[in-house]
Protein backbone atom coordinates (compact mmCIF):
# COMPACT_ATOMS: atom_id res chain seq x y z
CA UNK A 1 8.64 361.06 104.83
CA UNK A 2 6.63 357.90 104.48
CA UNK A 3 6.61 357.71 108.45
CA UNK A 4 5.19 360.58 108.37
CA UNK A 5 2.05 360.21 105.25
CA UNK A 6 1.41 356.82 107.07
CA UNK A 7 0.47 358.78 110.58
CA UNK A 8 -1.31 361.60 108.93
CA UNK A 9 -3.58 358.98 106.78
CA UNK A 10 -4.30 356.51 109.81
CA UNK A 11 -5.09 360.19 112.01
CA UNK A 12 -7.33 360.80 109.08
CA UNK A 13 -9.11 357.71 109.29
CA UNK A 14 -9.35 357.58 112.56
CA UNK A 15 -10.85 360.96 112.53
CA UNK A 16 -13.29 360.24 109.83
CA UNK A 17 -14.42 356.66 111.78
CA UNK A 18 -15.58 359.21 115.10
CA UNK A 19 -17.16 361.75 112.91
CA UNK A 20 -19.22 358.30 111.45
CA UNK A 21 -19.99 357.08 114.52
CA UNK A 22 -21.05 360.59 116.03
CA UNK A 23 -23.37 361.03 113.25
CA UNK A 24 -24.63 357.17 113.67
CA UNK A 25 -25.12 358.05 117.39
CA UNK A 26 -27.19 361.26 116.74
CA UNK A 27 -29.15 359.55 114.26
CA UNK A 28 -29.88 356.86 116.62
CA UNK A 29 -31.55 358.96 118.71
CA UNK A 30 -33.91 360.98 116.35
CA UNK A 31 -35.08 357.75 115.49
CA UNK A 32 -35.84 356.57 119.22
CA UNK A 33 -37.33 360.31 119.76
């Protein structure tokens, strides 16, 4: 059971870090455009 919280919050936050960098990335270029 804790096997399994532990992969589900480190897929989380792993998830959450690309969404951040997507959003840094597209901000990156509307500031370059």
């Amino acid at each position: 059971s804790f096997a399994i919280e532990d992969y589900g919050v480190k897929r989380l936050l792993s998830l959450t870090e690309e969404e951040i960098e997507g959003r840094f990335q597209k901000y990156k270029r509307m500031i370059k455009v």
